[in-house]
PDB file of N, CA and C in Angstrom:
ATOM      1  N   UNK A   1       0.854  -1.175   0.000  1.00  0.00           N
ATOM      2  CA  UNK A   1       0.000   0.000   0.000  1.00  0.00           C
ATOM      3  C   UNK A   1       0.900   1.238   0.000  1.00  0.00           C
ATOM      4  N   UNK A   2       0.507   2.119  -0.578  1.00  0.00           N
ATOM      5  CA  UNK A   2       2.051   2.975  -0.735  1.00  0.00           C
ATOM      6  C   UNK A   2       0.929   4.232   0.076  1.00  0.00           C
ATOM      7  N   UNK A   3       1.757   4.999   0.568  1.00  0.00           N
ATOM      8  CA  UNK A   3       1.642   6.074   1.583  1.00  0.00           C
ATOM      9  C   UNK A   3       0.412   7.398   1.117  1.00  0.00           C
ATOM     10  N   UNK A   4       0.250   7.545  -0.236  1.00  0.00           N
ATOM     11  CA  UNK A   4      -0.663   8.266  -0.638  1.00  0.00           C
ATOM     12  C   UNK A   4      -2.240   7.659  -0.503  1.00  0.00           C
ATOM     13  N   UNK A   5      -2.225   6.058  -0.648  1.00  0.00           N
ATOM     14  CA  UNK A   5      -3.378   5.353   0.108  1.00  0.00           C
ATOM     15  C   UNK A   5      -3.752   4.980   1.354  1.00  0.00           C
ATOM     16  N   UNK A   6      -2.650   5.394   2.653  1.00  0.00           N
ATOM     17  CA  UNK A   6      -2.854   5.790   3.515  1.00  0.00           C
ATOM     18  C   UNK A   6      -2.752   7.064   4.409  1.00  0.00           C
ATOM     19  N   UNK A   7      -2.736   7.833   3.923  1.00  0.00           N
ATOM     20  CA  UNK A   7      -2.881   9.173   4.635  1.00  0.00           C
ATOM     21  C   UNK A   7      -3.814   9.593   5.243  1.00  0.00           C
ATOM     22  N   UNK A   8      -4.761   9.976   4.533  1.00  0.00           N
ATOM     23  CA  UNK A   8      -5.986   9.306   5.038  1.00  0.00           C
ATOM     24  C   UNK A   8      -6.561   8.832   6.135  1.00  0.00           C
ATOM     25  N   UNK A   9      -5.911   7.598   6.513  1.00  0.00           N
ATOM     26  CA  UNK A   9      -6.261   7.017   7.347  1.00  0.00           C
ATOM     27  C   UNK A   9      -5.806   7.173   8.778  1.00  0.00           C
ATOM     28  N   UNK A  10      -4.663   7.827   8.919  1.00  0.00           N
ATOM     29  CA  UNK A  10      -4.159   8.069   9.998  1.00  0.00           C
ATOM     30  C   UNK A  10      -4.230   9.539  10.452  1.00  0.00           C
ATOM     31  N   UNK A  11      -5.249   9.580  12.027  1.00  0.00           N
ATOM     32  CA  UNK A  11      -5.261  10.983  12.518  1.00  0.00           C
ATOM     33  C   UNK A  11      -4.539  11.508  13.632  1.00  0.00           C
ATOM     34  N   UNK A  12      -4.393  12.944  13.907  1.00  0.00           N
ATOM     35  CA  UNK A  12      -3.456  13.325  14.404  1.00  0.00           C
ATOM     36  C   UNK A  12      -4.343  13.954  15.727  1.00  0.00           C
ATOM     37  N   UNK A  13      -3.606  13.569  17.402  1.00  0.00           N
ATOM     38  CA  UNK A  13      -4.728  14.083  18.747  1.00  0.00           C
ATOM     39  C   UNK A  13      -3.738  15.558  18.914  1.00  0.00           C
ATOM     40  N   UNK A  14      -4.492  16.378  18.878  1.00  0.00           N
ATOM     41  CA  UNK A  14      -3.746  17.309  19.369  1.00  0.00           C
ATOM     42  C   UNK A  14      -4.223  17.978  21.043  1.00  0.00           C
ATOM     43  N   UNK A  15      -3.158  19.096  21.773  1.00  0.00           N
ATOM     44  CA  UNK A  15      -3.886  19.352  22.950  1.00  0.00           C
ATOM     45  C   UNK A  15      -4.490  20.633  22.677  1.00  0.00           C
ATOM     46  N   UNK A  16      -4.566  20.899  24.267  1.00  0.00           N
ATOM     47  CA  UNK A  16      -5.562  22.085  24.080  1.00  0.00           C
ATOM     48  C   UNK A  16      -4.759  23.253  23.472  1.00  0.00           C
ATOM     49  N   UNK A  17      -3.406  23.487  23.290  1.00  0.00           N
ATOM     50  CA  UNK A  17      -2.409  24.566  22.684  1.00  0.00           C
ATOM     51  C   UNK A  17      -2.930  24.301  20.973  1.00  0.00           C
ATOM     52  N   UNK A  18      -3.077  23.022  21.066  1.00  0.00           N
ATOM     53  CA  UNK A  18      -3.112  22.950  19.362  1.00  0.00           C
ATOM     54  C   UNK A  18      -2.424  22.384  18.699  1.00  0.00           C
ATOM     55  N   UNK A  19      -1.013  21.500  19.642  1.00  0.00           N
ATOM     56  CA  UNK A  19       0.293  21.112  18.991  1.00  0.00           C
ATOM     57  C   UNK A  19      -0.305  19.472  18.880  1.00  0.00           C
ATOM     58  N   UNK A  20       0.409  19.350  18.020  1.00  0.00           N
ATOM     59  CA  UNK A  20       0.170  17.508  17.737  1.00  0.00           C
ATOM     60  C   UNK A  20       0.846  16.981  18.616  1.00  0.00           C
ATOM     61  N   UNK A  21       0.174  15.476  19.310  1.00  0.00           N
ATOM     62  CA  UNK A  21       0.675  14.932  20.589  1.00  0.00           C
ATOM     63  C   UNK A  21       1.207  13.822  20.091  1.00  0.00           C
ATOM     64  N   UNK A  22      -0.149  13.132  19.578  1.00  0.00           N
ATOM     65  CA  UNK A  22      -0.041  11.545  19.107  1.00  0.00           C
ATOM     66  C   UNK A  22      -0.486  11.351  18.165  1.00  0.00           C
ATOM     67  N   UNK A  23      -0.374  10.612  17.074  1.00  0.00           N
ATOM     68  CA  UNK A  23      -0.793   9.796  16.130  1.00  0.00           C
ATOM     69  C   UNK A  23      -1.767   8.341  16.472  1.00  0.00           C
ATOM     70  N   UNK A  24      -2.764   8.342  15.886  1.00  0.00           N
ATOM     71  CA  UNK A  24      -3.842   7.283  15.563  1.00  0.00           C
ATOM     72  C   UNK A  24      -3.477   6.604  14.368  1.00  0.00           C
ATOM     73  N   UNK A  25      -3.211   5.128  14.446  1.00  0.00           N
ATOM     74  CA  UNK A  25      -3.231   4.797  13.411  1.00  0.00           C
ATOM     75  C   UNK A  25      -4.023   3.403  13.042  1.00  0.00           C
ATOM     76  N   UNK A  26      -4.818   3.143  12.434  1.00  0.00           N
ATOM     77  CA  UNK A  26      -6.034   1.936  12.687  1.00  0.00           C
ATOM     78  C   UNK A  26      -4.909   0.550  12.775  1.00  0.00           C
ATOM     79  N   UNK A  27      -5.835  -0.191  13.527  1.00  0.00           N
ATOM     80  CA  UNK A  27      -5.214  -1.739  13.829  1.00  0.00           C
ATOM     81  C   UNK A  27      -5.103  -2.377  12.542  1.00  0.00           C
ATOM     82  N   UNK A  28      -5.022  -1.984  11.554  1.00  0.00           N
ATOM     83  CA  UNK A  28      -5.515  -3.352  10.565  1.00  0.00           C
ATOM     84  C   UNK A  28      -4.127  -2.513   9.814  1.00  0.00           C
ATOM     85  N   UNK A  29      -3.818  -1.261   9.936  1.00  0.00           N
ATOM     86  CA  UNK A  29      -2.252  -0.729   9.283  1.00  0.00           C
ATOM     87  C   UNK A  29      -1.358  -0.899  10.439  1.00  0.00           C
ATOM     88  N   UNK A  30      -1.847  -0.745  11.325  1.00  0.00           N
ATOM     89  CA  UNK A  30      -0.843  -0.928  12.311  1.00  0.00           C
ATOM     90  C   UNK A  30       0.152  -2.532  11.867  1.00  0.00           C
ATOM     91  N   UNK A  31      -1.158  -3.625  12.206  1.00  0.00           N
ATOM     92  CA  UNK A  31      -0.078  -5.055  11.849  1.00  0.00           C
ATOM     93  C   UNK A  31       0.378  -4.627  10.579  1.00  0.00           C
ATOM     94  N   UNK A  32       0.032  -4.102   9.524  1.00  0.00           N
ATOM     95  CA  UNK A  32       0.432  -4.365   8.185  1.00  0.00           C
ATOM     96  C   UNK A  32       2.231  -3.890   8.253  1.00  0.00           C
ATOM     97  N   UNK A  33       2.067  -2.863   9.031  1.00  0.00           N
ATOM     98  CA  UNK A  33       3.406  -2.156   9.142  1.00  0.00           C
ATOM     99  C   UNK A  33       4.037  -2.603   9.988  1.00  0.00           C
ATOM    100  N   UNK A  34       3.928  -3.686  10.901  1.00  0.00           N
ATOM    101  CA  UNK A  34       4.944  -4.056  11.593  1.00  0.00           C
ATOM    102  C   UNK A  34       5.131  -5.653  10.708  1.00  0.00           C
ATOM    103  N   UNK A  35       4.411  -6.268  10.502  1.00  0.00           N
ATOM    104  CA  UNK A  35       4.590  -7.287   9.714  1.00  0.00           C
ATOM    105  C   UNK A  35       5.645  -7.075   8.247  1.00  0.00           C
ATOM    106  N   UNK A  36       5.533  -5.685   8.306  1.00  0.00           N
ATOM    107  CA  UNK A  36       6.717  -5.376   7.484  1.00  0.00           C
ATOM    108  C   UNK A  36       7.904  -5.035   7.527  1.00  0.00           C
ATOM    109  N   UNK A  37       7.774  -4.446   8.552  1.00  0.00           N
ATOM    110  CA  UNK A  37       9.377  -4.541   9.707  1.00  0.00           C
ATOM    111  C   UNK A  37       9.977  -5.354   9.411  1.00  0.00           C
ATOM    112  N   UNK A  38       9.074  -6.593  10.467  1.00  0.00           N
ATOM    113  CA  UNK A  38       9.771  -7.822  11.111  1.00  0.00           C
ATOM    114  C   UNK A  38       9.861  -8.751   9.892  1.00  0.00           C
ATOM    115  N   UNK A  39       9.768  -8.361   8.390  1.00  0.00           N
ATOM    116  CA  UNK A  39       9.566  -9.732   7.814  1.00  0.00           C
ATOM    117  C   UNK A  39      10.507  -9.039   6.454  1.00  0.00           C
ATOM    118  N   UNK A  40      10.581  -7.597   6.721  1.00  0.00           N
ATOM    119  CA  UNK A  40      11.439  -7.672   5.434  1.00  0.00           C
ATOM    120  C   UNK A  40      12.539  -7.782   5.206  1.00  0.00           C
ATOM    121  N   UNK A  41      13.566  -8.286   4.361  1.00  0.00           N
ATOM    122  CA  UNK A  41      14.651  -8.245   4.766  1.00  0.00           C
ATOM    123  C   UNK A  41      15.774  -7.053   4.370  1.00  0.00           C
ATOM    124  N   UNK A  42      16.582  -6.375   5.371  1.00  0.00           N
ATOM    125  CA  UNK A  42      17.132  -5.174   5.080  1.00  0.00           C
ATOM    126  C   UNK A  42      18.458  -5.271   3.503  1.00  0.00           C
ATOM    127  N   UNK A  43      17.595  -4.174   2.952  1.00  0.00           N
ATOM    128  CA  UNK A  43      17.947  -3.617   1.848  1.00  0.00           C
ATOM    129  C   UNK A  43      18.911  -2.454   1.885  1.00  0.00           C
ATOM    130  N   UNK A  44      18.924  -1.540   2.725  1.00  0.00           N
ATOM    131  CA  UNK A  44      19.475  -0.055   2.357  1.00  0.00           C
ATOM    132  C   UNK A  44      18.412   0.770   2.372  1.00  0.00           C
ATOM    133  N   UNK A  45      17.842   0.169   1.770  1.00  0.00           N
ATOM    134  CA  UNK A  45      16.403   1.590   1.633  1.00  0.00           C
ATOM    135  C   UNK A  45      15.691   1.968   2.754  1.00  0.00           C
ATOM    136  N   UNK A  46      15.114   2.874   2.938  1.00  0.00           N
ATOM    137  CA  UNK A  46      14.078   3.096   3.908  1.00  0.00           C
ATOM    138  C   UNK A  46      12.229   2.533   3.782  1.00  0.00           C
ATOM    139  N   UNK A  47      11.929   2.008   4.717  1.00  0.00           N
ATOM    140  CA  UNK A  47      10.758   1.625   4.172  1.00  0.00           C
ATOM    141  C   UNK A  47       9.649   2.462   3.000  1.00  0.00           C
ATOM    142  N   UNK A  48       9.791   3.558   3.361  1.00  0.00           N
ATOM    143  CA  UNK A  48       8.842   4.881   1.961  1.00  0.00           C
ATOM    144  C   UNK A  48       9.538   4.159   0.859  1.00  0.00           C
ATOM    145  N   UNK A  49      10.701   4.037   0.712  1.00  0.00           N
ATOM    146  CA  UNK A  49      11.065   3.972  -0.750  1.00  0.00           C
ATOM    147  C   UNK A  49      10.612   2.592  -1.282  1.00  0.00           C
ATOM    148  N   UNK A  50      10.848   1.948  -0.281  1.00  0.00           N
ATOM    149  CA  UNK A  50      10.504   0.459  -0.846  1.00  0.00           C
ATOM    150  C   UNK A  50       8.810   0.042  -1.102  1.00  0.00           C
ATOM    151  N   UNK A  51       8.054   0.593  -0.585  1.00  0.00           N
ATOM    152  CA  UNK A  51       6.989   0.555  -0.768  1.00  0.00           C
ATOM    153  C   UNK A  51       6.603   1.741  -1.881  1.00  0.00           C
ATOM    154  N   UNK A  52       6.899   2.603  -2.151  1.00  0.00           N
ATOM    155  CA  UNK A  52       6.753   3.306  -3.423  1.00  0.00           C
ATOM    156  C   UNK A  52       6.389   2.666  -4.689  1.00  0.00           C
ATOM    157  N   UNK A  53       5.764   2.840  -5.829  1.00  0.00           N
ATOM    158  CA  UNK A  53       5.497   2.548  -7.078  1.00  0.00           C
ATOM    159  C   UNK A  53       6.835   2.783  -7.714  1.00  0.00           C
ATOM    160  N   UNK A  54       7.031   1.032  -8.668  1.00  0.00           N
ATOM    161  CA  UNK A  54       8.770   1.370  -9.343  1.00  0.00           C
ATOM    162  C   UNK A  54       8.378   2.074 -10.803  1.00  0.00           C
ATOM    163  N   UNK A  55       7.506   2.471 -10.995  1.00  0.00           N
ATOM    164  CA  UNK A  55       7.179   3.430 -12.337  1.00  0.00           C
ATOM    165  C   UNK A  55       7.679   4.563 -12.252  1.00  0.00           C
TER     166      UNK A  55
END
């Protein structure tokens, strides 16, 4: 899923100043992204790039 199809999905709690605290990010991206961690094997790249479109 490359990052422009999840943006979206992830919201930001801010406090009462207005500053961003924490990030929300749904359970069902959450595993997706750690299952990608733990399972990919290191390349060099950073995960954005590797999940990017190779077009």
């Amino acid at each position: 899923m490359a990052i422009a199809q999840i943006e979206h999905l992830i919201r930001y709690v801010t406090n009462a100043d207005g500053e961003t605290t924490d990030v929300l990010v749904p359970i069902e991206l959450w595993q997706q992204l750690m299952n990608t961690i733990y399972s990919a094997p290191v390349s060099g790249l950073a995960w954005i790039d590797e999940q990017e479109p190779k077009a």
